[in-house]
PDB file of N, CA and C in Angstrom:
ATOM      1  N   UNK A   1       0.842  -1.207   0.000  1.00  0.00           N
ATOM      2  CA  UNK A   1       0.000   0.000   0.000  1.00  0.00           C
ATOM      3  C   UNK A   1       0.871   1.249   0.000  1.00  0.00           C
ATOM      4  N   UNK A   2       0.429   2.016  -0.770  1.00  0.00           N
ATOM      5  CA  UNK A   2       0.939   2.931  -0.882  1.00  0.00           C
ATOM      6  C   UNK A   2       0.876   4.129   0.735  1.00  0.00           C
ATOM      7  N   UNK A   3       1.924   5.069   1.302  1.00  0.00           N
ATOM      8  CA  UNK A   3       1.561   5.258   2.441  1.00  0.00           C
ATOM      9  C   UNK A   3       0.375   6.376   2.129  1.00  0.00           C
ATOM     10  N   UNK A   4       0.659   7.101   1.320  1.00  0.00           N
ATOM     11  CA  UNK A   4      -0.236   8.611   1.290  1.00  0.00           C
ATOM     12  C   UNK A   4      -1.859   7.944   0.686  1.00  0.00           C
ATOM     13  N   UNK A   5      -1.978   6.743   0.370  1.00  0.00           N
ATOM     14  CA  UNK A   5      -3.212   6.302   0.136  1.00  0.00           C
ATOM     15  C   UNK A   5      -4.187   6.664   1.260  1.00  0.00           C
ATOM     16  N   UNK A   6      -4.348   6.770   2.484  1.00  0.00           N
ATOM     17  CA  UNK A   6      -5.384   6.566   3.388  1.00  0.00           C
ATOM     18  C   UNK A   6      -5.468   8.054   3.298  1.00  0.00           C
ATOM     19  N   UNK A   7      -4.321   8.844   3.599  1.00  0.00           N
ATOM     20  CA  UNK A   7      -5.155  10.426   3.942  1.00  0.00           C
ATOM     21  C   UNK A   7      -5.798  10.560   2.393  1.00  0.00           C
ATOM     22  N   UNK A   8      -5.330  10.642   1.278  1.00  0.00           N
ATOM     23  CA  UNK A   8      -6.316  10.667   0.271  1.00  0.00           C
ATOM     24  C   UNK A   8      -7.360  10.272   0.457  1.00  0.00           C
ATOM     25  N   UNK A   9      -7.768   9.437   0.959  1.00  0.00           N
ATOM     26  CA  UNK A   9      -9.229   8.724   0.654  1.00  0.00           C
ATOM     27  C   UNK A   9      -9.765   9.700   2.015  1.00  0.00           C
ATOM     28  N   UNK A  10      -9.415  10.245   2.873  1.00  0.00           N
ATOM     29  CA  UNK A  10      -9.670  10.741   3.935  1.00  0.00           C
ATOM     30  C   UNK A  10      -9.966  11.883   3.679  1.00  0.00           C
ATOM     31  N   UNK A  11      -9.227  12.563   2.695  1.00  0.00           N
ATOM     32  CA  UNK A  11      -9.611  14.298   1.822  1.00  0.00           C
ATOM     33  C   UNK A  11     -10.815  14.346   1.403  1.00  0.00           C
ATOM     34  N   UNK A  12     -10.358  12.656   0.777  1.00  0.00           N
ATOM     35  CA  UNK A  12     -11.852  12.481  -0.210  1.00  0.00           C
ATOM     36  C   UNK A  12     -13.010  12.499   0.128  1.00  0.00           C
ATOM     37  N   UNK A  13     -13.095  11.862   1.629  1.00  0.00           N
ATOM     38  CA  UNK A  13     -14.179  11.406   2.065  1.00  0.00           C
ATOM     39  C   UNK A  13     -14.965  13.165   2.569  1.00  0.00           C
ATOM     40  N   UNK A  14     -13.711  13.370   3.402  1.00  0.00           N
ATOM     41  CA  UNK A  14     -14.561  14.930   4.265  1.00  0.00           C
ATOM     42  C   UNK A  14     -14.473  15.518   2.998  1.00  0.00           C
ATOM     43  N   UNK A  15     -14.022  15.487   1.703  1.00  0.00           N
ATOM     44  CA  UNK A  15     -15.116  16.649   0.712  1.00  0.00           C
ATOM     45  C   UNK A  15     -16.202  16.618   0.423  1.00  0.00           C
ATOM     46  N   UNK A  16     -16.389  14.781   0.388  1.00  0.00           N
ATOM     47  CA  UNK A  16     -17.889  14.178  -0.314  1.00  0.00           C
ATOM     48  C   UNK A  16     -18.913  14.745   1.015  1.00  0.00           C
ATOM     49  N   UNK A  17     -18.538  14.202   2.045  1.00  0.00           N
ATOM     50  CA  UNK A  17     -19.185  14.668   3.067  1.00  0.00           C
ATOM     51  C   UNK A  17     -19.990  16.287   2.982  1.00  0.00           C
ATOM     52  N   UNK A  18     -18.620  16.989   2.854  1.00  0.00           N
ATOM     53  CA  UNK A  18     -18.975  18.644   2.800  1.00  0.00           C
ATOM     54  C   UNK A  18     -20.142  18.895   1.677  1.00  0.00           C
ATOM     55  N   UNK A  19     -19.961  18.370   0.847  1.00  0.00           N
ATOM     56  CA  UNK A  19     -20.722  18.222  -0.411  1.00  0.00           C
ATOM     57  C   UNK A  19     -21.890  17.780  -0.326  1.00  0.00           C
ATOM     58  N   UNK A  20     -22.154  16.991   0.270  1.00  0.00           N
ATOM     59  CA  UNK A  20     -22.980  16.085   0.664  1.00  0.00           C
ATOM     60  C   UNK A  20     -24.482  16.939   1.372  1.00  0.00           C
ATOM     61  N   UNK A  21     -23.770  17.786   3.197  1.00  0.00           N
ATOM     62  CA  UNK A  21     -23.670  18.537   3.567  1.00  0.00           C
ATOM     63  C   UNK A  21     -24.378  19.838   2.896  1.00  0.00           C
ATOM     64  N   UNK A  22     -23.464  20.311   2.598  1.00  0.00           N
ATOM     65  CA  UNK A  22     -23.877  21.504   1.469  1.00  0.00           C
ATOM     66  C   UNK A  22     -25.311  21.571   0.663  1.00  0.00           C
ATOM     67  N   UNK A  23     -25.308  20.170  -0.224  1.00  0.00           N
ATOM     68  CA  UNK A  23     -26.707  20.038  -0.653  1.00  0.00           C
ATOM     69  C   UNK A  23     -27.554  19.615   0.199  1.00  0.00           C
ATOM     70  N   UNK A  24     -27.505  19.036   1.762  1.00  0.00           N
ATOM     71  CA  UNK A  24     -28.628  18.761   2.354  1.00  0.00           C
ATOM     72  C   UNK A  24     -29.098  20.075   3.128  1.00  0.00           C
ATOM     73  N   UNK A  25     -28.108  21.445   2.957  1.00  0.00           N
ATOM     74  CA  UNK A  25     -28.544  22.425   4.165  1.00  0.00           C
ATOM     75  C   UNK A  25     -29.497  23.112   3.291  1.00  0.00           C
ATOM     76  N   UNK A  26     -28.912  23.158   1.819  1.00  0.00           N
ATOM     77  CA  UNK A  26     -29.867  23.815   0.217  1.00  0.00           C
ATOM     78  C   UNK A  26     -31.110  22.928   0.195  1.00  0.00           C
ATOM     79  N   UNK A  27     -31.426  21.715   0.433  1.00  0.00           N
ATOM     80  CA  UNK A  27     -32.591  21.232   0.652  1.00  0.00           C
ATOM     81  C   UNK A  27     -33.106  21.687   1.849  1.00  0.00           C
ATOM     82  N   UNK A  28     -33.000  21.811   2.995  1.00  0.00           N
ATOM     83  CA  UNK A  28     -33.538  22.128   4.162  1.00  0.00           C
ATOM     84  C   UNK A  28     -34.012  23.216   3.628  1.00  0.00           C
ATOM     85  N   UNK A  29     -33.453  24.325   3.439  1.00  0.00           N
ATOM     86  CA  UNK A  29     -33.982  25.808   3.658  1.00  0.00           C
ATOM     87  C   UNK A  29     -34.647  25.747   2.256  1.00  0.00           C
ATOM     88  N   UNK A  30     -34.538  24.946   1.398  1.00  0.00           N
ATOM     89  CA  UNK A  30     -35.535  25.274   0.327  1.00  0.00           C
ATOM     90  C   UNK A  30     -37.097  24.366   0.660  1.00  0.00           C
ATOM     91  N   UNK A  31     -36.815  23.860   1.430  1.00  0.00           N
ATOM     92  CA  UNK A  31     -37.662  22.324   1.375  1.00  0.00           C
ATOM     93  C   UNK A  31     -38.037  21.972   0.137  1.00  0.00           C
ATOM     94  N   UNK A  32     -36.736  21.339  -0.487  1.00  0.00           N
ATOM     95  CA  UNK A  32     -37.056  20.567  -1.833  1.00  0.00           C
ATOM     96  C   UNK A  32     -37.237  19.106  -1.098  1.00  0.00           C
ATOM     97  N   UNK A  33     -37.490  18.161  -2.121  1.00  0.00           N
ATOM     98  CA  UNK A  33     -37.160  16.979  -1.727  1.00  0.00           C
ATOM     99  C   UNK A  33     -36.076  16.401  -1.983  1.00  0.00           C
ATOM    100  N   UNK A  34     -34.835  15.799  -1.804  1.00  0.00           N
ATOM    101  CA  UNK A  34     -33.619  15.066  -1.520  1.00  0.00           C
ATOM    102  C   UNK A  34     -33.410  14.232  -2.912  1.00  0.00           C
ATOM    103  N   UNK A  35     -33.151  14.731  -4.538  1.00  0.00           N
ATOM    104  CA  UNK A  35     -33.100  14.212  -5.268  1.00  0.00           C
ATOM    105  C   UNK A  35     -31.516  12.969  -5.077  1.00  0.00           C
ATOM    106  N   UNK A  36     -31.286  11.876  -5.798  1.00  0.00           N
ATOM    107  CA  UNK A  36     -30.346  11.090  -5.443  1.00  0.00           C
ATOM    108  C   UNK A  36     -28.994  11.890  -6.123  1.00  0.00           C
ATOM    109  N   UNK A  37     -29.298  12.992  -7.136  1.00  0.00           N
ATOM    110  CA  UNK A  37     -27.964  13.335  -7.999  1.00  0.00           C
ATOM    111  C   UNK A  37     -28.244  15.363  -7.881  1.00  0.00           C
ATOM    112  N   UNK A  38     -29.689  15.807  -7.245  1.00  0.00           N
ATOM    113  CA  UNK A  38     -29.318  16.732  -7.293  1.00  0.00           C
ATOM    114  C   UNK A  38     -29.599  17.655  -8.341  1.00  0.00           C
ATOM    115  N   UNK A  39     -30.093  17.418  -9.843  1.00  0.00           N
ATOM    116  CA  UNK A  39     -30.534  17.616 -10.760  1.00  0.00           C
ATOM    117  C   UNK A  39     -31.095  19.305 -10.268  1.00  0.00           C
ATOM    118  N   UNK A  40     -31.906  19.227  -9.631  1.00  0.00           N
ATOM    119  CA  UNK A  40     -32.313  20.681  -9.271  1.00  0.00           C
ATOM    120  C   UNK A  40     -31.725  21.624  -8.953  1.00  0.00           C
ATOM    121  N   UNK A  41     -30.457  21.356  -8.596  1.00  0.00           N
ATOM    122  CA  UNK A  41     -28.976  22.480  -7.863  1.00  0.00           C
ATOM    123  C   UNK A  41     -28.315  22.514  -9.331  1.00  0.00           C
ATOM    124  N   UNK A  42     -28.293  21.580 -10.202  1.00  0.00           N
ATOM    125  CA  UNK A  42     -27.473  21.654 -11.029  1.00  0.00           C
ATOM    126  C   UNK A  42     -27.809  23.035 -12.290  1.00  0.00           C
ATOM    127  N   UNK A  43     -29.870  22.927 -11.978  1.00  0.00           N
ATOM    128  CA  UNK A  43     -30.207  23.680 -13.082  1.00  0.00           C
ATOM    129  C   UNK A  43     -30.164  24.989 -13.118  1.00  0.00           C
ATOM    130  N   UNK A  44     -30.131  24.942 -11.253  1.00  0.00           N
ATOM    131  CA  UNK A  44     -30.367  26.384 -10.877  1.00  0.00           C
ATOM    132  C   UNK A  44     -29.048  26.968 -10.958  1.00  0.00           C
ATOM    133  N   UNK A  45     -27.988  26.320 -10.682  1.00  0.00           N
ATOM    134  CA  UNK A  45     -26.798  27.208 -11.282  1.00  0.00           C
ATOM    135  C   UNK A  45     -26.763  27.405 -13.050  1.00  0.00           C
ATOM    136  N   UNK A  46     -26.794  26.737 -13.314  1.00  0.00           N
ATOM    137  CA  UNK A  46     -27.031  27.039 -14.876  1.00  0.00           C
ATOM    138  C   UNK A  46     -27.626  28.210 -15.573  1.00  0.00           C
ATOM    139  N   UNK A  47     -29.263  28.229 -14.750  1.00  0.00           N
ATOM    140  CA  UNK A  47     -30.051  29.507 -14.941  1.00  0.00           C
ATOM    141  C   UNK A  47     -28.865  30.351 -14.187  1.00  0.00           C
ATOM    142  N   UNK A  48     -28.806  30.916 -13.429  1.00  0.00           N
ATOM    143  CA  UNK A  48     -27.868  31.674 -12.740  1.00  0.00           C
ATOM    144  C   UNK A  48     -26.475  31.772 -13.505  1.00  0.00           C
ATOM    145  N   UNK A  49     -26.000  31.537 -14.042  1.00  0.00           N
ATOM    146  CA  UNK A  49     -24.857  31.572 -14.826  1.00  0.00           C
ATOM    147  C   UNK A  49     -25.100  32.219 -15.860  1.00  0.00           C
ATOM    148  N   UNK A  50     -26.814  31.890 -16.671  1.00  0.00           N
ATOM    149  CA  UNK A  50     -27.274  32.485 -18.000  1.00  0.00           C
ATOM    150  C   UNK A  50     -27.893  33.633 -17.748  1.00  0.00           C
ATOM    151  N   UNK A  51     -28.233  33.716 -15.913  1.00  0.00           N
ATOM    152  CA  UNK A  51     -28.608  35.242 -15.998  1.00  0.00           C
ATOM    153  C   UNK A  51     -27.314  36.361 -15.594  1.00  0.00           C
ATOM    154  N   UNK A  52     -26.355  35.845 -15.199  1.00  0.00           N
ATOM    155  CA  UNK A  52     -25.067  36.838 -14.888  1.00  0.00           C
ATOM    156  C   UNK A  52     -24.585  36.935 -16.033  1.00  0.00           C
ATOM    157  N   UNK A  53     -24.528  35.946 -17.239  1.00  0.00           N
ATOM    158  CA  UNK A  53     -24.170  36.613 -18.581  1.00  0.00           C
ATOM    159  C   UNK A  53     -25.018  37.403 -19.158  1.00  0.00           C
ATOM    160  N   UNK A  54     -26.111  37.760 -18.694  1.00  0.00           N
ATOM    161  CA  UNK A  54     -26.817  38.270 -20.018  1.00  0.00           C
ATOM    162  C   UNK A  54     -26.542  39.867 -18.783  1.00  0.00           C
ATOM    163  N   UNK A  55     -26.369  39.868 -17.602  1.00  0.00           N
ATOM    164  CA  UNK A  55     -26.054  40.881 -16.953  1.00  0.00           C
ATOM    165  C   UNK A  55     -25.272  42.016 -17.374  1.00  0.00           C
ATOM    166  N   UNK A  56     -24.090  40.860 -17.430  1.00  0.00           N
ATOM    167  CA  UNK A  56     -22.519  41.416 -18.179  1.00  0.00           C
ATOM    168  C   UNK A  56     -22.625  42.089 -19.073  1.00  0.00           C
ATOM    169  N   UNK A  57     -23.640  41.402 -20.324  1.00  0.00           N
ATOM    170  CA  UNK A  57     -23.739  41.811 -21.594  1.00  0.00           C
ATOM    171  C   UNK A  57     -24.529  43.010 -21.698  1.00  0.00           C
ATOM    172  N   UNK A  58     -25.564  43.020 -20.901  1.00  0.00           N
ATOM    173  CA  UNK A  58     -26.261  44.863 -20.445  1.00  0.00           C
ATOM    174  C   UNK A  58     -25.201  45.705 -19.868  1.00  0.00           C
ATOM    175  N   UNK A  59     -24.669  45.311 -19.463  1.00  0.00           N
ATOM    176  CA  UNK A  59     -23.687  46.598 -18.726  1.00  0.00           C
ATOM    177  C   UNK A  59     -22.366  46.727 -19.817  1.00  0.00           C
ATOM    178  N   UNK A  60     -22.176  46.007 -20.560  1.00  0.00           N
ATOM    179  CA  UNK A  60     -20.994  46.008 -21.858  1.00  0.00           C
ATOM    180  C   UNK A  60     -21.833  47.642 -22.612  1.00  0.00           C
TER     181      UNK A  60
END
């Protein structure tokens, strides 16, 4: 085994966690329901991305 193998998986884990985390506090305060992948966080940044460009592009 490699030695630096375990804290890797250990980074890994408390990011997934944080992540994890993160989307369950965005469900709480939205009261969505707990999709398995999240699909709904994914779109809403998207919209949000297409409305800060079109922002940019008014103020150009």
């Amino acid at each position: 085994h490699h030695p630096h193998h375990i804290p890797q998986h250990e980074r890994y884990s408390e990011y997934a966690l944080r992540i994890t985390a993160y989307n369950y506090n965005i469900t709480v305060m939205t009261d969505w329901p707990l999709p398995p992948y999240s699909p709904g966080l994914m779109a809403a940044d998207q919209e949000y991305d297409q409305h800060d460009n079109r922002h940019k592009q008014v103020q150009t």
